[in-house]
Protein backbone atom coordinates (compact mmCIF):
# COMPACT_ATOMS: atom_id res chain seq x y z
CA UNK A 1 -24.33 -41.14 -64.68
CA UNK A 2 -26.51 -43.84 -63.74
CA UNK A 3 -25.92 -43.53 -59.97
CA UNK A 4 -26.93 -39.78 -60.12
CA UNK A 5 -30.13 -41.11 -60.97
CA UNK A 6 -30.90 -42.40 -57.54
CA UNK A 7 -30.72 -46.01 -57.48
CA UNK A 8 -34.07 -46.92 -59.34
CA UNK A 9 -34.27 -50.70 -58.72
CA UNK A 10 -36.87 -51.07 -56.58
CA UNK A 11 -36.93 -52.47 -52.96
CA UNK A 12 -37.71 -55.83 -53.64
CA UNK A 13 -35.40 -56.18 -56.69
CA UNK A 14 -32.61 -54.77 -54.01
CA UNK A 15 -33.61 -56.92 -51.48
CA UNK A 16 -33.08 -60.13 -53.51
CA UNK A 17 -29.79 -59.08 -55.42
CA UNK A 18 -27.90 -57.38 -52.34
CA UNK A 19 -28.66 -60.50 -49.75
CA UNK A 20 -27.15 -62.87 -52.60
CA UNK A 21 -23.97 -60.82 -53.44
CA UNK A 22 -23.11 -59.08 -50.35
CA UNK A 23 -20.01 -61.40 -50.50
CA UNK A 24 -19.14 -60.07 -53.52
CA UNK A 25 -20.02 -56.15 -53.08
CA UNK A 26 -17.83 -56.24 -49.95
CA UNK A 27 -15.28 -54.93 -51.22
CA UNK A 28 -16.93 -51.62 -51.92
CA UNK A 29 -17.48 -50.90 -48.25
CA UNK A 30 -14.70 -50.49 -46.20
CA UNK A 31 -15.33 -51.62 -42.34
CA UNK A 32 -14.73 -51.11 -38.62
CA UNK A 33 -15.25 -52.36 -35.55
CA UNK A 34 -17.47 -50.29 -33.21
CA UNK A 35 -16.12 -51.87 -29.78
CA UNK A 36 -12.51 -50.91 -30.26
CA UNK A 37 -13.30 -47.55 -30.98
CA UNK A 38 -12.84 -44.48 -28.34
CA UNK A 39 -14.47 -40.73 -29.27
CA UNK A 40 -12.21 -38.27 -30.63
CA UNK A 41 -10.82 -35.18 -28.71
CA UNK A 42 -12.69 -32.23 -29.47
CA UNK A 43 -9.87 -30.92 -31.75
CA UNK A 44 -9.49 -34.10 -33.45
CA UNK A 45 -11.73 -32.90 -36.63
CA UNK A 46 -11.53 -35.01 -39.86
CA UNK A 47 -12.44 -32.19 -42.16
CA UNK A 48 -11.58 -30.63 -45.59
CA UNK A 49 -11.31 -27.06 -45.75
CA UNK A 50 -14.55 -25.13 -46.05
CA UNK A 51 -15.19 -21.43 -46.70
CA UNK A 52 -18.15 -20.03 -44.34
CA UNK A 53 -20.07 -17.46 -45.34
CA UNK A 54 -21.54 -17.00 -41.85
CA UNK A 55 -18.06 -17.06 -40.98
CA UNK A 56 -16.68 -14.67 -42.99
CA UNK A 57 -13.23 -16.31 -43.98
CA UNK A 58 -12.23 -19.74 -44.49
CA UNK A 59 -11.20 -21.97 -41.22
CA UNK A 60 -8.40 -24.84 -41.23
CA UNK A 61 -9.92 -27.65 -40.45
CA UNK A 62 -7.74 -30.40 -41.78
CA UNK A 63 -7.50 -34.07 -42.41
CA UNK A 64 -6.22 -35.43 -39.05
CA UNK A 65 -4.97 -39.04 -38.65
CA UNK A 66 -3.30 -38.46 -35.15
CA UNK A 67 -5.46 -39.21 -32.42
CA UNK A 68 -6.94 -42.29 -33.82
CA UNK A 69 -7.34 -45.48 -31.84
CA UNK A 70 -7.25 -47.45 -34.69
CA UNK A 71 -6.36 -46.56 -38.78
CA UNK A 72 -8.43 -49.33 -40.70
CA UNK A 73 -6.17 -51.09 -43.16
CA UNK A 74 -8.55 -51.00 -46.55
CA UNK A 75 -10.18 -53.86 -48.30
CA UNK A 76 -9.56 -54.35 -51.89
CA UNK A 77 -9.92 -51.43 -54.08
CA UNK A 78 -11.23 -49.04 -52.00
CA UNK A 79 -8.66 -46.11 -50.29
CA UNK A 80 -7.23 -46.06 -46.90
CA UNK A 81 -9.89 -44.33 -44.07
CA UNK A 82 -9.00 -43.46 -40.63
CA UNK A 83 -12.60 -44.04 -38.80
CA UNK A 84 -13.80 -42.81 -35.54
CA UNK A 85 -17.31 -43.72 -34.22
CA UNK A 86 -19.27 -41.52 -31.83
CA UNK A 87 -22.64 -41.91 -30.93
CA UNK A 88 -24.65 -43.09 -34.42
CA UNK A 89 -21.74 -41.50 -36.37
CA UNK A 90 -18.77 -42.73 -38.26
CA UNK A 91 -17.03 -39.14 -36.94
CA UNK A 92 -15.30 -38.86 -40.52
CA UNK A 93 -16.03 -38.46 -44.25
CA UNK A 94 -15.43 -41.99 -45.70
CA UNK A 95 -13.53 -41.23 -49.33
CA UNK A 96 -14.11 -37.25 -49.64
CA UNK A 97 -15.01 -36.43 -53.26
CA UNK A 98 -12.32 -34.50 -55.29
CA UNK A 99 -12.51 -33.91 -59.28
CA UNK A 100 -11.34 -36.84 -61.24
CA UNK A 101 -9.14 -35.94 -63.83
CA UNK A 102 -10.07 -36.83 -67.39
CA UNK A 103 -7.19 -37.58 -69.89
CA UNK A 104 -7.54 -37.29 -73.70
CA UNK A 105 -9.86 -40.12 -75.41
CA UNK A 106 -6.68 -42.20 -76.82
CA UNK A 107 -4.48 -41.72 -73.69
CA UNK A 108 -7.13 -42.76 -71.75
CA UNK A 109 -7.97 -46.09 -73.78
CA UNK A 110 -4.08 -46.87 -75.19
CA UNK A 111 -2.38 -46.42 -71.86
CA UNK A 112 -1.53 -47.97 -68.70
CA UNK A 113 -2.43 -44.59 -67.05
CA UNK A 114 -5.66 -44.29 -69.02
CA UNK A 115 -7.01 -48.21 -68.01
CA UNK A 116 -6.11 -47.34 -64.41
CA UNK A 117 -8.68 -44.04 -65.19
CA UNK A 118 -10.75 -45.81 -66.14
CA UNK A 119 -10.67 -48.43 -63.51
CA UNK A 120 -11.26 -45.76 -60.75
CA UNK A 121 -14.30 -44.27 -62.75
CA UNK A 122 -16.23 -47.46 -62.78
CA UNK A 123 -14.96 -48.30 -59.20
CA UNK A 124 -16.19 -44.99 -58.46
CA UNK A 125 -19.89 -45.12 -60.15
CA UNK A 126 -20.15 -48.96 -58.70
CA UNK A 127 -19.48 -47.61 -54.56
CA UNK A 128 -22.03 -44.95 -54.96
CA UNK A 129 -24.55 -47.20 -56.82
CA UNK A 130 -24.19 -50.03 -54.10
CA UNK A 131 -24.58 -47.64 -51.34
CA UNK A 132 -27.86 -45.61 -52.36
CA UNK A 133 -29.42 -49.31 -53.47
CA UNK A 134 -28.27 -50.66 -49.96
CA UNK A 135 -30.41 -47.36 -48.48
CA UNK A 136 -32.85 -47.49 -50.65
CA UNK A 137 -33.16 -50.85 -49.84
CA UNK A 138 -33.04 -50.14 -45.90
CA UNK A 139 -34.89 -47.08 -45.50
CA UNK A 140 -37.12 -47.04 -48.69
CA UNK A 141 -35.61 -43.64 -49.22
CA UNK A 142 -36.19 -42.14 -52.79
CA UNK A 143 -34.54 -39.11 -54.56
CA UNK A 144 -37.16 -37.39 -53.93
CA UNK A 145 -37.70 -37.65 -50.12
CA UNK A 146 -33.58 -37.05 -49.51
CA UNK A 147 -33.61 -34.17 -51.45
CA UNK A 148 -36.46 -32.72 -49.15
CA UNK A 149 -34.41 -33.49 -46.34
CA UNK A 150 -31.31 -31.69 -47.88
CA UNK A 151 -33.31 -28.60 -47.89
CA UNK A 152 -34.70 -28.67 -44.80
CA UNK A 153 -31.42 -29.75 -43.67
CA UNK A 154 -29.49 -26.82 -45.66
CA UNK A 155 -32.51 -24.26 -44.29
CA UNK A 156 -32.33 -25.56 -40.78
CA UNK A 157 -28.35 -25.49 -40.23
CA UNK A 158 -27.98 -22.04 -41.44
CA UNK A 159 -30.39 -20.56 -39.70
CA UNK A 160 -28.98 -22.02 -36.47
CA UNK A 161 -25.47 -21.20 -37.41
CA UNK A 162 -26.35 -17.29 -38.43
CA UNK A 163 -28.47 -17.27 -34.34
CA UNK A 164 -25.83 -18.60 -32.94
CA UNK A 165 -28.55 -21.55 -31.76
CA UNK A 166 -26.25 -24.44 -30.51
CA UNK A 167 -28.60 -26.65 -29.28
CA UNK A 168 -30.70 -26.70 -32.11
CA UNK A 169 -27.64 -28.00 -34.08
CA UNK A 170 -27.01 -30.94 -31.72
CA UNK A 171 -30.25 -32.54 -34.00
CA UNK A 172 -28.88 -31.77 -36.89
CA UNK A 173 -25.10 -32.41 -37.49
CA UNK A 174 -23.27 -35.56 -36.24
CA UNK A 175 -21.26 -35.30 -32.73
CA UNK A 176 -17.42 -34.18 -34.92
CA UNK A 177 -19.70 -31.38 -36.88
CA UNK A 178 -20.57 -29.76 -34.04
CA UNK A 179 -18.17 -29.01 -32.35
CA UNK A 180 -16.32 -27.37 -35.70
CA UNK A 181 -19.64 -25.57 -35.78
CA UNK A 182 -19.52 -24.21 -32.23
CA UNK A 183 -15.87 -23.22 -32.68
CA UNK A 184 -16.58 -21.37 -35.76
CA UNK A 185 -19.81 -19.75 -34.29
CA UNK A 186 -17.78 -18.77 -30.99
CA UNK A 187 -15.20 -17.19 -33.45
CA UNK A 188 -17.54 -15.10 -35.33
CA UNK A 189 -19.66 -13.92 -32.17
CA UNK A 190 -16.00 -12.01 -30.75
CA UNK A 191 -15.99 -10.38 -34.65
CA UNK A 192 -19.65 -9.27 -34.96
CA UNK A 193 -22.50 -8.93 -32.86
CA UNK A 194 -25.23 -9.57 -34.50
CA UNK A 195 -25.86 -11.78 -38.09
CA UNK A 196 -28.77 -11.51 -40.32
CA UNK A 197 -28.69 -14.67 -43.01
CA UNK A 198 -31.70 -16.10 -45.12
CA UNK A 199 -32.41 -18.16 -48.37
CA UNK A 200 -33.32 -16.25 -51.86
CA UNK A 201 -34.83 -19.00 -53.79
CA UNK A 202 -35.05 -22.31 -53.98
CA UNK A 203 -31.84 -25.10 -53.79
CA UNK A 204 -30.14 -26.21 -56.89
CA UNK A 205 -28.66 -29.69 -55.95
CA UNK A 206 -26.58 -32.87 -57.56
CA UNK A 207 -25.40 -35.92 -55.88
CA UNK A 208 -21.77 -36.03 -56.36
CA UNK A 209 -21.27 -39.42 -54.98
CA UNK A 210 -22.10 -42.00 -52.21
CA UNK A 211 -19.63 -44.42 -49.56
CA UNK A 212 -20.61 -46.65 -47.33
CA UNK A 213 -19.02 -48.12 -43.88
CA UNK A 214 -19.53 -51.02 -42.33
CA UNK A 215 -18.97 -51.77 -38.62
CA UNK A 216 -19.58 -55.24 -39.16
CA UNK A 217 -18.25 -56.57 -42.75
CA UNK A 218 -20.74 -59.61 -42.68
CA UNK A 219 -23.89 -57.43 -41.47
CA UNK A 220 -23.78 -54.56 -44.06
CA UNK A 221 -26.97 -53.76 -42.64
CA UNK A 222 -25.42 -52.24 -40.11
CA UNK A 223 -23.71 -49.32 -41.93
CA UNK A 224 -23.41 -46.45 -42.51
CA UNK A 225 -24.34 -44.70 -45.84
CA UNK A 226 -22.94 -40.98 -46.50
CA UNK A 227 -23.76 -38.93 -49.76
CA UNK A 228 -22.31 -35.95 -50.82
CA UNK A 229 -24.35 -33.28 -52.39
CA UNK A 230 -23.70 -29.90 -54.36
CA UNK A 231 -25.76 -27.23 -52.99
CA UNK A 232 -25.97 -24.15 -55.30
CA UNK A 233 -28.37 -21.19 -53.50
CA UNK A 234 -28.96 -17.39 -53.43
CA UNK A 235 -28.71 -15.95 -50.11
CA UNK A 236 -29.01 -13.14 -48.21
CA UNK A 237 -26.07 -12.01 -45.81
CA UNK A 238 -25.71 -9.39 -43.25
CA UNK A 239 -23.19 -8.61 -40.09
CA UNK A 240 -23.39 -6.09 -37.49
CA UNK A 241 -21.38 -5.08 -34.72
CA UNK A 242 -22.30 -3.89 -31.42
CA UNK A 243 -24.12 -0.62 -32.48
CA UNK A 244 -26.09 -2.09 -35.23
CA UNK A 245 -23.77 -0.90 -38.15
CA UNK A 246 -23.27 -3.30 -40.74
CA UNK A 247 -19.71 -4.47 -40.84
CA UNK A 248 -20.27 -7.07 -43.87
CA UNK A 249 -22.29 -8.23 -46.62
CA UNK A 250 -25.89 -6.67 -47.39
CA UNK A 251 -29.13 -7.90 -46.15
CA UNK A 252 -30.96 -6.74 -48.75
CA UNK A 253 -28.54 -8.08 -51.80
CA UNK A 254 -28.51 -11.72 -53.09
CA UNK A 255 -25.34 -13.36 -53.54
CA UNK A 256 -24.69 -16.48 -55.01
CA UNK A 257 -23.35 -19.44 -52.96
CA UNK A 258 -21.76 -22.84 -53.70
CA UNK A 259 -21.71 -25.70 -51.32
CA UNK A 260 -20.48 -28.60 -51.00
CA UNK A 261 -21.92 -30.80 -48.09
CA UNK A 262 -21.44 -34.86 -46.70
CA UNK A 263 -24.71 -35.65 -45.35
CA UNK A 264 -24.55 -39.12 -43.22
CA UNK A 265 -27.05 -41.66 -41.49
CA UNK A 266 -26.38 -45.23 -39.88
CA UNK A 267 -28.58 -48.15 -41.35
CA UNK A 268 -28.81 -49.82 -38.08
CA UNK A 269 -30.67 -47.39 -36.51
CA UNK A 270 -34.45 -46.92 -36.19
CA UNK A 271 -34.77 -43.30 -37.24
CA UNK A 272 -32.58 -43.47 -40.04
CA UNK A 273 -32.66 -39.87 -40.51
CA UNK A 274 -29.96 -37.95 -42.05
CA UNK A 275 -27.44 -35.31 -40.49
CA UNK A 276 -24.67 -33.13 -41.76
CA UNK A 277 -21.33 -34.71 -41.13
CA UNK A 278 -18.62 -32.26 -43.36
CA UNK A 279 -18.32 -30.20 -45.85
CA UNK A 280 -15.88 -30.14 -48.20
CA UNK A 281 -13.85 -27.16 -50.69
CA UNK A 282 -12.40 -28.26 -53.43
């Protein structure tokens, strides 16, 4: 699909098409407003499942919509989302992906059923092409540079996770991520000791999709852009308990992992950078 391309327009075609149909793209970017918004309680998590495997099992963090201050009524075509702002995050995953059904070719082109497919396919490709042009057009980001920030990212988070490193994660996950993190590291540190956990090759990725959110729906500059990414790896995984036995896994054997991670990063600020904001199981 053309959006899994990266957007390839450049810049200054971007700059010239967004700013004169911004009117019309709005409603592919649902909105909120910033001021009315309160943080979340820490057990207010607006996550999909996710298996761990520095965990060891999978943890239920669900879709929450208690504890909101406000549920956003959606703009037209795009699906209701429940947003929460913290500090440079939205503090939720704006549309999670899930796996669009695909109906036979003459159901999907002779029936009412198979138009309204259809309709949500294009609707789908359009969201995700609008928001990588509108960051491309912000940040001057390219497929290339993202996808070395996914590995670091990827690299980075694990490593933290599998040392138990808190602080190190408060730079690289939004505010709502980390505290799911902490909770799942404190879980795992009262099952085993001590965790060995390291990379076995290099990252096999695909952009799934990309959403946009806009605090302001006349300044879309001022949004946030969040992409979700399949991460396929080989990895290394040990656990130990107290006296150095292993308990689980084997250091020394790769096993092969599937991931699928929401990376997110607000337009309006000066860094720009990008930071792990969910993960989702389908």
């Amino acid at each position: 699909m053309a959006f899994m391309r990266w957007a390839r327009t450049s810049a200054n075609q971007v700059r010239g098409g967004l700013a004169s149909q911004n009117a019309g793209y709005k409603s592919l970017v649902p909105s909120f407003d910033l001021h009315k918004q309160v943080l979340m309680k820490d057990d207010g998590h607006v996550l999909a499942n996710q298996r761990s495997i520095l965990l060891g099992k999978k943890t239920p963090y669900l879709f929450h919509r208690h504890g909101f201050a406000r549920t956003i009524a959606p703009p037209h075509l795009q699906r209701q989302v429940g947003l929460k702002v913290y500090r440079g995050s939205s503090g939720t995953v704006i549309d999670p992906y899930h796996v669009r059904t695909r109906s036979p070719f003459l159901e999907r082109w002779f029936t009412r059923k198979g138009w309204q497919e259809i309709k949500q396919s294009i609707m789908h490709q359009l969201r995700s092409g609008y928001a990588l042009a509108k960051l491309r057009q912000m940040t001057g980001q390219t497929r290339k540079a993202f996808v070395a920030d996914v590995e670091r990212l990827y690299t980075e988070i694990n490593t933290a996770i599998a040392e138990g490193n808190r602080n190190a994660l408060k730079e690289l996950v939004t505010e709502s991520m980390l505290s799911v993190l902490k909770n799942e590291i404190k879980k795992r540190e009262g099952i085993w000791d001590r965790v060995e956990w390291r990379l076995g090759g290099p990252l096999n990725m695909s952009t799934l999709q990309a959403r946009m959110a806009a605090i302001d729906p006349k300044d879309l500059d001022k949004a946030f852009v969040q992409i979700t990414v399949r991460i396929k790896s080989t990895q290394y995984f040990g656990a130990f308990d107290q006296d150095g036995k292993l308990v689980a896994g084997d250091p020394l054997k790769q096993i092969s992992v599937e991931d699928i991670w929401v990376f997110e990063t607000f337009l309006g600020s000066p860094q720009k950078k990008f930071r792990l904001c969910g993960r989702i199981t389908l």
